[in-house]
Protein backbone atom coordinates (compact mmCIF):
# COMPACT_ATOMS: atom_id res chain seq x y z
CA UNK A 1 22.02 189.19 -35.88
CA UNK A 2 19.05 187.61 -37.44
CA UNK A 3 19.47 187.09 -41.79
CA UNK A 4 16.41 189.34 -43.57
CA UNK A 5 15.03 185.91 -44.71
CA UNK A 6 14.92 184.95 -40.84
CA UNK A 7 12.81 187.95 -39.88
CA UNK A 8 10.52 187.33 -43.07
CA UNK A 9 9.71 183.79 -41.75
CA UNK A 10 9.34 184.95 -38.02
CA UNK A 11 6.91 187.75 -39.79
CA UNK A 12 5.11 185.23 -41.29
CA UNK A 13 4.76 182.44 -39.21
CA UNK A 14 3.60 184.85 -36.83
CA UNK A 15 0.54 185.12 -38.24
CA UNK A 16 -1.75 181.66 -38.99
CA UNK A 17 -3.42 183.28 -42.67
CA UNK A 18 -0.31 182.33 -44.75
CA UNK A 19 0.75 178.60 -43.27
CA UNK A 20 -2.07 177.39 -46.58
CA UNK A 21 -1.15 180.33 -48.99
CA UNK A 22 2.40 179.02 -48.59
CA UNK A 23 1.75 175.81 -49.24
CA UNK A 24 -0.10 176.08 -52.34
CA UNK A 25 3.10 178.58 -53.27
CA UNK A 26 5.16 175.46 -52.88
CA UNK A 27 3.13 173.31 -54.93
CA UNK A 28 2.78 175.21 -57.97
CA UNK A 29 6.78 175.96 -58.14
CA UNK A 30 6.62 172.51 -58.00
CA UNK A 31 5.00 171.68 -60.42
CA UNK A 32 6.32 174.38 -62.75
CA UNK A 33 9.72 174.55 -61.76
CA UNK A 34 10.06 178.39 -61.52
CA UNK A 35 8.31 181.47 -59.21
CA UNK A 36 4.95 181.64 -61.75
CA UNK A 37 1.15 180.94 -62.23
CA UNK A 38 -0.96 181.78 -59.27
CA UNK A 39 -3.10 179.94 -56.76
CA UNK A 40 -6.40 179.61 -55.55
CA UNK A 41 -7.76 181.56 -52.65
CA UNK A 42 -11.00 181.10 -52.96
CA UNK A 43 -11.46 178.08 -49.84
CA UNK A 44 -9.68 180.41 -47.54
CA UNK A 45 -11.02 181.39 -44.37
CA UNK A 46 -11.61 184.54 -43.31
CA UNK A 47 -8.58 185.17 -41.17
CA UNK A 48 -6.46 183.66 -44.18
CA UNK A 49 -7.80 186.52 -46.31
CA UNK A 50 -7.15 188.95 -44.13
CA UNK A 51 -3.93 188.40 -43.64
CA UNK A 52 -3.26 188.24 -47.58
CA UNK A 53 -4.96 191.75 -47.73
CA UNK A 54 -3.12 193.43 -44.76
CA UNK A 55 0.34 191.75 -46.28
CA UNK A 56 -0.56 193.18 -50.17
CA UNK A 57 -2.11 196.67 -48.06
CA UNK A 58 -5.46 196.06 -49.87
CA UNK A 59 -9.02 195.46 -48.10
CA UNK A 60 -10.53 191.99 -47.81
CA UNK A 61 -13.20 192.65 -50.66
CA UNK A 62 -10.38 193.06 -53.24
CA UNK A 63 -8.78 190.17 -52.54
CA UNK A 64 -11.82 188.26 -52.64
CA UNK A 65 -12.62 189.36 -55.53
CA UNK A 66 -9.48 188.70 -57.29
CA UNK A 67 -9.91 184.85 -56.49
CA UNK A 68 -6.11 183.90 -56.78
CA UNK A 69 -2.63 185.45 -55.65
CA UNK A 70 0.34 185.23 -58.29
CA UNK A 71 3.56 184.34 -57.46
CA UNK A 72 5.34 186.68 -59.21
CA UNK A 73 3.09 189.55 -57.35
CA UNK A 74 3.47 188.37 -53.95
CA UNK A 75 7.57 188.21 -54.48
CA UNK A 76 7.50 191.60 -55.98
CA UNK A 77 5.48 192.94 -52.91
CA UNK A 78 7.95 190.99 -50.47
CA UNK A 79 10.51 193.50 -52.66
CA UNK A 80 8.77 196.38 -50.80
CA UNK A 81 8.76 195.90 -47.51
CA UNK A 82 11.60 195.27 -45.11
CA UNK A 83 12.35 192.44 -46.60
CA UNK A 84 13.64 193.49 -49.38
CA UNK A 85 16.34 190.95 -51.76
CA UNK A 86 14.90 188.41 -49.97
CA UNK A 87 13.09 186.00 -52.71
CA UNK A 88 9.98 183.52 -53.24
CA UNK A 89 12.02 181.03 -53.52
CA UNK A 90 14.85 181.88 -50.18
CA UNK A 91 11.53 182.46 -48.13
CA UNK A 92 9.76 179.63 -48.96
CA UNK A 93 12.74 177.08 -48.33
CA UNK A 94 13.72 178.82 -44.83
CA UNK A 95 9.89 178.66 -44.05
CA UNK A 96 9.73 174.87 -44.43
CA UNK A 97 12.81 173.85 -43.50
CA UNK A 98 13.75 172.30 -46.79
CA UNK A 99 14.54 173.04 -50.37
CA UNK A 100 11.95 173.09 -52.65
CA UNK A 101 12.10 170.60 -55.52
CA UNK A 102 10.63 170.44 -58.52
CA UNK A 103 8.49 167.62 -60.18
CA UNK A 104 11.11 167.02 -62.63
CA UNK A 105 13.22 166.79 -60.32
CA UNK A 106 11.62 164.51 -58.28
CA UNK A 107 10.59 162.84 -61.32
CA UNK A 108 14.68 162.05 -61.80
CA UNK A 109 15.51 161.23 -59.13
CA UNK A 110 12.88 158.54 -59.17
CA UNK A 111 13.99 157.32 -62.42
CA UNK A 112 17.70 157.47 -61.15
CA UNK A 113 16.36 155.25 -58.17
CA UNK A 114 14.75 152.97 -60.40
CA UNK A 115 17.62 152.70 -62.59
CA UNK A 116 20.08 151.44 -59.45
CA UNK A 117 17.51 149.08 -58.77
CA UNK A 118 17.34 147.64 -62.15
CA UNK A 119 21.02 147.66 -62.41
CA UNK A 120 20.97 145.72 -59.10
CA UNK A 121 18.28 143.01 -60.33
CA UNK A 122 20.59 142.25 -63.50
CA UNK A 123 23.49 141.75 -61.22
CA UNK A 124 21.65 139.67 -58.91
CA UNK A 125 20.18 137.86 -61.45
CA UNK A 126 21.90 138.01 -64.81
CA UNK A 127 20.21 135.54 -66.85
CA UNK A 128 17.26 137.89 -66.52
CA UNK A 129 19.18 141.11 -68.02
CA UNK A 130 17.08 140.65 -71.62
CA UNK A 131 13.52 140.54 -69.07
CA UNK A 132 14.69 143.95 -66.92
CA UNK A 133 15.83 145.72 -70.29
CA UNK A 134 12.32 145.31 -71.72
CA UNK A 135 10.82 146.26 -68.39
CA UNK A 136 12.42 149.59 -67.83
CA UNK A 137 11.02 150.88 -71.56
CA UNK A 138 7.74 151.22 -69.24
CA UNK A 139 5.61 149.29 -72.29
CA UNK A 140 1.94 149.05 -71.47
CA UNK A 141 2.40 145.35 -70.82
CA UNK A 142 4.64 145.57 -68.59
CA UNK A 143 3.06 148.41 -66.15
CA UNK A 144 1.43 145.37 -63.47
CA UNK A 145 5.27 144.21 -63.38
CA UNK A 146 6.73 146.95 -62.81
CA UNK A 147 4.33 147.73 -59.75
CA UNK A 148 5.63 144.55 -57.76
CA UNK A 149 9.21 145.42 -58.55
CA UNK A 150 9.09 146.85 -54.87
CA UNK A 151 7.52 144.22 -53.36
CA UNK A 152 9.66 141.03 -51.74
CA UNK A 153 7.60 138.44 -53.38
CA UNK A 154 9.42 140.30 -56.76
CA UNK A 155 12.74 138.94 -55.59
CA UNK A 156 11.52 135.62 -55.10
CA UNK A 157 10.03 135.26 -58.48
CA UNK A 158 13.11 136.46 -60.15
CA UNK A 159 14.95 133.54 -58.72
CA UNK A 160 12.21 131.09 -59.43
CA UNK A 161 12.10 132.54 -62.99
CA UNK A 162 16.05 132.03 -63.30
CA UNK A 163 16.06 128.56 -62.09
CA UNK A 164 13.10 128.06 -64.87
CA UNK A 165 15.06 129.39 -67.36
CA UNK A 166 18.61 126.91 -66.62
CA UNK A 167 16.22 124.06 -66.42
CA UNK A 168 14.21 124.33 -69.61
CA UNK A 169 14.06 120.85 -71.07
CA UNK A 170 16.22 119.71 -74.04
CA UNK A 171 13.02 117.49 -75.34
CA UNK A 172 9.23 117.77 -74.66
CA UNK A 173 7.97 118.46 -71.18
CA UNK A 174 4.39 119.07 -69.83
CA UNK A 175 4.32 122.38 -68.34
CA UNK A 176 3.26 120.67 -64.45
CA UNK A 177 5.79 118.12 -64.82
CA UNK A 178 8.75 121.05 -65.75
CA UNK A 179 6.48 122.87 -62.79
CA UNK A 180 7.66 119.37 -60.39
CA UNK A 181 11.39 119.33 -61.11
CA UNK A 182 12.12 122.88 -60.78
CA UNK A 183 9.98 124.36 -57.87
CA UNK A 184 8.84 120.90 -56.64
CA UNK A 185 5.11 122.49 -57.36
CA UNK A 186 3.57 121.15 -60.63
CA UNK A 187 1.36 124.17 -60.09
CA UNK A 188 3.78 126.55 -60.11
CA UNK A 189 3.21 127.90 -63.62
CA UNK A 190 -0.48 127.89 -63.97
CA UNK A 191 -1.76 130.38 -65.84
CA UNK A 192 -3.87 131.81 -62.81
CA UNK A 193 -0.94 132.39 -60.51
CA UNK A 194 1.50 135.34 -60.67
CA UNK A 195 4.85 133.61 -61.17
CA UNK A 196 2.59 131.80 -64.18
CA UNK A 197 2.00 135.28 -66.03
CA UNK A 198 5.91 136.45 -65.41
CA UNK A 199 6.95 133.34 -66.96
CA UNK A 200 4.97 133.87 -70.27
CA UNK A 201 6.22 137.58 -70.26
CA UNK A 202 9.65 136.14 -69.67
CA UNK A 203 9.36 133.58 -72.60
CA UNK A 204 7.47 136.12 -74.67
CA UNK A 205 10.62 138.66 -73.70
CA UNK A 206 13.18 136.09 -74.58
CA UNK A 207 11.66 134.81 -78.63
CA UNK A 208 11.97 138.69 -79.34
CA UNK A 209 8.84 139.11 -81.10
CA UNK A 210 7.82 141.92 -79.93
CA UNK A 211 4.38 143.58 -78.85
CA UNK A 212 2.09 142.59 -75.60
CA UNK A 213 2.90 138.83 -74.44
CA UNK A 214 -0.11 136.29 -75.63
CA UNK A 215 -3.22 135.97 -73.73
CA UNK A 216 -5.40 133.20 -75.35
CA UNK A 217 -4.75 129.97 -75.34
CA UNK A 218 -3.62 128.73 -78.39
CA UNK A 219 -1.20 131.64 -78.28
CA UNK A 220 0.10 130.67 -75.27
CA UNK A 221 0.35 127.17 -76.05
CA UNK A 222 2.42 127.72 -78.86
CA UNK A 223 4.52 130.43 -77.22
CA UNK A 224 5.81 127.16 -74.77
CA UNK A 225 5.60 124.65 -77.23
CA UNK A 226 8.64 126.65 -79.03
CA UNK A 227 10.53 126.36 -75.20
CA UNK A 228 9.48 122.39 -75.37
CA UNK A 229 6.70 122.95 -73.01
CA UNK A 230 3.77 121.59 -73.28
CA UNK A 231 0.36 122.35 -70.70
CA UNK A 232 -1.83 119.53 -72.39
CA UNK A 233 -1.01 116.83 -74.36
CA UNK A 234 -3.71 114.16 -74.27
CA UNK A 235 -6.97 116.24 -74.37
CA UNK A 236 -5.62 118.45 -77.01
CA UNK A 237 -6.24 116.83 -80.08
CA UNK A 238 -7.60 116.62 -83.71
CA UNK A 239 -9.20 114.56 -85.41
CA UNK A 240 -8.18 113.01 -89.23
CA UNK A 241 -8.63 110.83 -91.89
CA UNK A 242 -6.68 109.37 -94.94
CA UNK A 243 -3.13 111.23 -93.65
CA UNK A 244 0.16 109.08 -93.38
CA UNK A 245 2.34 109.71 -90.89
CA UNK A 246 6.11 109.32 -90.51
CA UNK A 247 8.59 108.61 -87.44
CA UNK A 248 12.42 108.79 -88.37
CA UNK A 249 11.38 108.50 -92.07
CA UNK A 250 9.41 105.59 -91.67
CA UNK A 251 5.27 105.32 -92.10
CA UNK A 252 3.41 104.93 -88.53
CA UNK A 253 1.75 102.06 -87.92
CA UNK A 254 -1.37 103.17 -86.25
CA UNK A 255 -1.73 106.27 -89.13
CA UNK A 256 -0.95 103.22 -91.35
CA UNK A 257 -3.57 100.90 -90.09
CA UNK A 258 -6.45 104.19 -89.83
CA UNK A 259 -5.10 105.30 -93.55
CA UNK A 260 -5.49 101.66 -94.76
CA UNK A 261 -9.58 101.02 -93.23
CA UNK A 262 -10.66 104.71 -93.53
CA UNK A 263 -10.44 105.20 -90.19
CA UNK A 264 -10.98 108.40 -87.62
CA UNK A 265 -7.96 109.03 -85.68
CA UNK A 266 -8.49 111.87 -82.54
CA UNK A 267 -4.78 112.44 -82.47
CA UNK A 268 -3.43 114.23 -79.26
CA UNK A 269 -0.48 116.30 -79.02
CA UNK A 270 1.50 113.52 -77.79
CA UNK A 271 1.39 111.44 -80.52
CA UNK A 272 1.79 114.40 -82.74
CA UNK A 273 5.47 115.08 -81.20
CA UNK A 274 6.32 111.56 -81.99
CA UNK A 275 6.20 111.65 -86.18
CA UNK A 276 7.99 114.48 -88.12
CA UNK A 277 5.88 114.06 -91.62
CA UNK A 278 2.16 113.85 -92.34
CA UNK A 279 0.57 114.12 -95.59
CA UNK A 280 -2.69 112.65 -97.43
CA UNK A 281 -2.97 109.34 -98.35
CA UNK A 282 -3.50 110.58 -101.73
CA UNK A 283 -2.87 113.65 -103.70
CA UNK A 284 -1.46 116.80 -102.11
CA UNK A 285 -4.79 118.60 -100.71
CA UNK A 286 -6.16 117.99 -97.57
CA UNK A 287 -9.59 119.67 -96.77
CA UNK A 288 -10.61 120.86 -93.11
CA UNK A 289 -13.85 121.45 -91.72
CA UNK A 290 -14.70 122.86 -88.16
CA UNK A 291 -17.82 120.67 -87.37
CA UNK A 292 -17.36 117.01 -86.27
CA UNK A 293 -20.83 116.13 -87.04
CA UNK A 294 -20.32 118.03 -90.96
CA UNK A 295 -16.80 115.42 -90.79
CA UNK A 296 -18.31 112.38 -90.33
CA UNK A 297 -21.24 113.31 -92.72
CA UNK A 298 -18.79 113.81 -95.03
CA UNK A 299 -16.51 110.88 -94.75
CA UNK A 300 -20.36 108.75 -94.74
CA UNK A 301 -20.12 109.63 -98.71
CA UNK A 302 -16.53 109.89 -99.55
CA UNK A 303 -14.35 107.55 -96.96
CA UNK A 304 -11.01 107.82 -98.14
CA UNK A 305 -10.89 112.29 -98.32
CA UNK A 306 -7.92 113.22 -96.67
CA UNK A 307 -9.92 115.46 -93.78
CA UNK A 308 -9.24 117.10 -90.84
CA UNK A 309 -11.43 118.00 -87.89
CA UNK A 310 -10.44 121.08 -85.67
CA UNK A 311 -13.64 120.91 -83.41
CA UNK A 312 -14.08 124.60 -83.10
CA UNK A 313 -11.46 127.26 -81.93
CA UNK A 314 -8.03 125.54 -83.10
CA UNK A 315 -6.25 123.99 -80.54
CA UNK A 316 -2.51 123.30 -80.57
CA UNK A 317 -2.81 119.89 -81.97
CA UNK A 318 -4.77 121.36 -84.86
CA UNK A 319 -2.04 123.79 -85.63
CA UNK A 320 0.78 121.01 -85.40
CA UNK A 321 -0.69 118.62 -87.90
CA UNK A 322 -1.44 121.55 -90.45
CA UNK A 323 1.94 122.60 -89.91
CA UNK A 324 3.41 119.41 -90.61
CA UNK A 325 0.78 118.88 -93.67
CA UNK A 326 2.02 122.41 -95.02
CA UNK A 327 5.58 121.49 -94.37
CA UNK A 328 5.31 118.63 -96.77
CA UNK A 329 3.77 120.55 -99.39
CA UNK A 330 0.37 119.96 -99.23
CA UNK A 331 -2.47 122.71 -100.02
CA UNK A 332 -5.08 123.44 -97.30
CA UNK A 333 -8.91 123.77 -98.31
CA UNK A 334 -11.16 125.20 -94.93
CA UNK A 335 -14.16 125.38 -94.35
CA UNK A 336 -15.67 127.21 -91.75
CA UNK A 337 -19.88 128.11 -90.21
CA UNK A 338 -20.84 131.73 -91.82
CA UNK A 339 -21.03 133.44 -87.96
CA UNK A 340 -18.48 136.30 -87.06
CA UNK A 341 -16.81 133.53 -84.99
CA UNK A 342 -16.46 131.77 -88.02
CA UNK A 343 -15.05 134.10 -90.33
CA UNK A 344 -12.60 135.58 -87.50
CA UNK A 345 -11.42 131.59 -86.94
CA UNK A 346 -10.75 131.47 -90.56
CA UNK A 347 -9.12 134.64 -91.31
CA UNK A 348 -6.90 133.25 -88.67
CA UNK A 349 -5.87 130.28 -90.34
CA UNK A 350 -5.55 132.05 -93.54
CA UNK A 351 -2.79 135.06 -92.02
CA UNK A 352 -0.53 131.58 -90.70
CA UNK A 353 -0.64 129.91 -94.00
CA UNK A 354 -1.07 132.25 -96.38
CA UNK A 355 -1.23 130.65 -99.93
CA UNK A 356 -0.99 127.34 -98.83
CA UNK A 357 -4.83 127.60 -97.42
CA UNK A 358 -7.67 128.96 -99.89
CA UNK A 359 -10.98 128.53 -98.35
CA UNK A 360 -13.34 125.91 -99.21
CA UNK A 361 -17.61 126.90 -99.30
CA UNK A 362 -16.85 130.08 -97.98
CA UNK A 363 -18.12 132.62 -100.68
CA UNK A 364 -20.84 134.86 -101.12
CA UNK A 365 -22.93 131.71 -102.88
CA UNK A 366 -22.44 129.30 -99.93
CA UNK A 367 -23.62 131.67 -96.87
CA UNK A 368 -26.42 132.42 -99.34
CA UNK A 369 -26.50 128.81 -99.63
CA UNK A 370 -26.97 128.13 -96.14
CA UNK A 371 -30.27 129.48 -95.75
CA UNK A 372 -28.84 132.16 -93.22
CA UNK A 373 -31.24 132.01 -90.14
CA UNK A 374 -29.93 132.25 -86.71
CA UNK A 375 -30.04 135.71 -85.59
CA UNK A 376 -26.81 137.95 -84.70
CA UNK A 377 -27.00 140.00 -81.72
CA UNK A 378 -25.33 143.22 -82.01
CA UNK A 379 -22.67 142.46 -79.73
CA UNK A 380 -21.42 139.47 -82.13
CA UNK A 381 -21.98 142.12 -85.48
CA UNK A 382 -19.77 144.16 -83.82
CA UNK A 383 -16.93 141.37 -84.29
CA UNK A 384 -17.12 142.06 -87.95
CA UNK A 385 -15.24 144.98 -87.82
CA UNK A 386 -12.32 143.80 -86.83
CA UNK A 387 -12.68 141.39 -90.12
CA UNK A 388 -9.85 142.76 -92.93
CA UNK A 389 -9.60 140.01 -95.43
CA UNK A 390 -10.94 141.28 -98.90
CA UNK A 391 -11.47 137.56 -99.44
CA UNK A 392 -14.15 137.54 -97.03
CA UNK A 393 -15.59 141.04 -97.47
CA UNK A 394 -18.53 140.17 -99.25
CA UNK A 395 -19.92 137.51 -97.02
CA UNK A 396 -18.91 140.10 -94.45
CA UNK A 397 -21.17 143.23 -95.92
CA UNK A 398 -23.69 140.79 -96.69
CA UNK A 399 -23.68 139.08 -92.88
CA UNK A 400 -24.20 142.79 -91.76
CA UNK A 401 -26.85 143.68 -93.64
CA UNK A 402 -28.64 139.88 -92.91
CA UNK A 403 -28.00 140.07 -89.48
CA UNK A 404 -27.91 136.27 -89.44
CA UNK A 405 -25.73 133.23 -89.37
CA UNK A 406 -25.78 129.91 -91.46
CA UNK A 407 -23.99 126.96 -90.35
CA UNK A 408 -21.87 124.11 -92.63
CA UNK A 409 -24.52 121.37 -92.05
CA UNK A 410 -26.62 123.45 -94.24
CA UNK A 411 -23.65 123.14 -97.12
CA UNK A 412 -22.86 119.19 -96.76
CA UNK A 413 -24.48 117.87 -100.20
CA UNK A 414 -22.49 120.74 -101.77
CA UNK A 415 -18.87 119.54 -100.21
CA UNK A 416 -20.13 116.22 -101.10
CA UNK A 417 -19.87 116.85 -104.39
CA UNK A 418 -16.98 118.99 -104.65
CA UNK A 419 -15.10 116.40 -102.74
CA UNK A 420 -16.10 113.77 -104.96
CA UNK A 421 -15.26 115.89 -108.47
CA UNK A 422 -11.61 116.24 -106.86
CA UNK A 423 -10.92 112.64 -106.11
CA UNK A 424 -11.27 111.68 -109.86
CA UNK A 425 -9.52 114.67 -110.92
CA UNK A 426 -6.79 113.39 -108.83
CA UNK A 427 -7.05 109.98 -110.03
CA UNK A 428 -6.74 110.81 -113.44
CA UNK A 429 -3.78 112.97 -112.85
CA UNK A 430 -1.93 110.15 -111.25
């Protein structure tokens, strides 16, 4: 003898109008979890309406009209008819041969899935436990990762990215030659590949710092510098004058020699990792200008100024030496062009070094100073919002209402001078 809920789905079945009705039934108790809401009828054919109407004993017209069925009124028809104690929920599970589930369901199971699999990865690969704990928090910077946490090619960079992290190197290593010894690729780790990005999550993961991994360069540079990595160490330099340098507590010879003739040293990161104290040859400030051509100008007049060069954006050399300089107690005086890129490039420098940097021609006098002339597009204003320093605020308001950009060349009789007034204060302090 056939079950009620048997002879409901024969009933039904039997007639082609509620096969989509059904459907859309089964999609909105999954999505709310319970017999409720209603669904659209208003794509249905003809036949499909009819069928609705002769089920509900109302003519085609009103059903039309109504534009959606309810869940809750179709069960409570079904309660009516011959059918009767069989529910929404009994009819619609016999009808499809399966039991409905809900999204949150669905949802947990996925998420109970996901959890075996992470569980699985940390056993698999347990020096990567700290990397998977991060990724299963979901962060925004992690959502590419965790797409290709099905994939194979997954697996295969979580073993490459555990043998990376058993080999890092006790002392200095450039990033293709670490790239050699461990995969036998010294491309391995670019930047542009994927294992490349995973590995600067991974190191990002692993210094705890928190937030989205780095994306520019100097960022990144300095995230493997602190794993003794190094991408570039002969074309990243900086250029100096008048600093002493010191290896195992001893002066360099070759800052010696350049400190000794007022000479230009470009300095690359290589020989930077070699000496573990710079200062100026004198005194205990060391100025810093942006513009090679505004450096040597200034070194034309006064030759022994202990002076850095950072040629533009800072490179990791550049942030080495001024670490070094700051380490040994020295006071940092910047000077930077009046353009938004400007400004942003020395609020930089001033949120690393706080106190120990005050900036050097960089108030509302000098960009007035500088005979302002290069337009700004709108595009590069728009980088001025971002600015937060109340230092620079007023050579900010005033850049915005300009619209235009001045430039350090415009400013070098003015450094000359100040430069030269703080060498003979210095002398007569010593």
């Amino acid at each position: 003898m056939k079950q009620p809920v048997d002879e409901a789905v024969q009933y039904f079945k039997a007639s082609a109008g509620f096969s989509r009705l059904f459907e859309q039934f089964r999609k909105k108790y999954a999505s709310l979890g319970k017999v409720g809401g209603s669904v659209s009828i208003q794509s249905f054919k003809q036949a499909e309406l009819e069928a609705i109407a002769r089920f509900f004993g109302e003519d085609v017209s009103t059903i039309r009209l109504k534009k959606t069925v309810t869940l809750r009124a179709f069960e409570k028809k079904l309660q009516t008819t011959k059918f009767e104690g069989v529910t929404l929920v009994e009819l619609l599970e016999t009808y499809f041969g399966e039991s409905l589930v809900t999204k949150q369901e669905v949802l947990a199971q996925i998420e109970k899935e996901r959890a075996g699999r992470f569980q699985k990865l940390a056993a698999t690969y347990p020096n990567l436990k700290f990397w998977f704990a991060h990724l299963r928090q979901r962060t925004a910077d992690a959502h590419w990762i965790n797409r290709m946490i099905e994939t194979d090619d997954f697996h295969l960079f979580c073993a490459q990215l555990t043998q990376a992290l058993e080999g890092l190197p006790l002392d200095y290593e450039r990033l293709p030659m670490f790239g050699q010894r461990i995969l036998g690729n010294p491309h391995a780790f670019d930047r542009t590949t994927d294992l490349g990005r995973l590995w600067i999550h991974v190191l990002h993961i692993k210094r705890g710092q928190g937030g989205p991994p780095p994306s520019d360069t100097e960022r990144v540079n300095d995230l493997l510098l602190e794993f003794k990595l190094l991408r570039d160490d002969i074309t990243n330099f900086v250029t100096c004058a008048n600093l002493v340098a010191e290896q195992d507590d001893t002066r360099h010879p070759m800052w010696q020699g350049a400190m000794e003739t007022h000479g230009v040293l470009n300095v690359p990161m290589r020989e930077l990792l070699r000496v573990n104290r710079v200062r100026p040859s004198r005194g205990d400030t060391v100025w810093i200008v942006e513009n090679s051509g505004v450096f040597s100008s200034l070194l034309d007049d006064v030759p022994d100024v202990p002076l850095v060069c950072t040629h533009g954006q800072f490179k990791l050399a550049a942030y080495r030496l001024l670490d070094m300089l700051v380490a040994s107690g020295c006071q940092l005086k910047y000077a930077g062009d009046f353009d938004p890129e400007g400004l942003q490039m020395a609020a930089r420098l001033k949120e690393r070094y706080g106190d120990k940097l005050d900036y050097w021609c960089m108030d509302l006098k000098s960009y007035v100073a500088s005979d302002p002339s290069v337009d700004l597009s709108e595009e590069r204003l728009v980088k001025l919002d971002r600015m937060t320093d109340p230092e620079l605020q007023n050579v900010v308001d005033e850049m915005r209402r300009m619209k235009r950009a001045g430039y350090q060349e415009a400013l070098v009789e003015k450094m000359v001078v100040q430069l030269k007034k703080a060498a003979m204060n210095s002398k007569v302090s010593e």
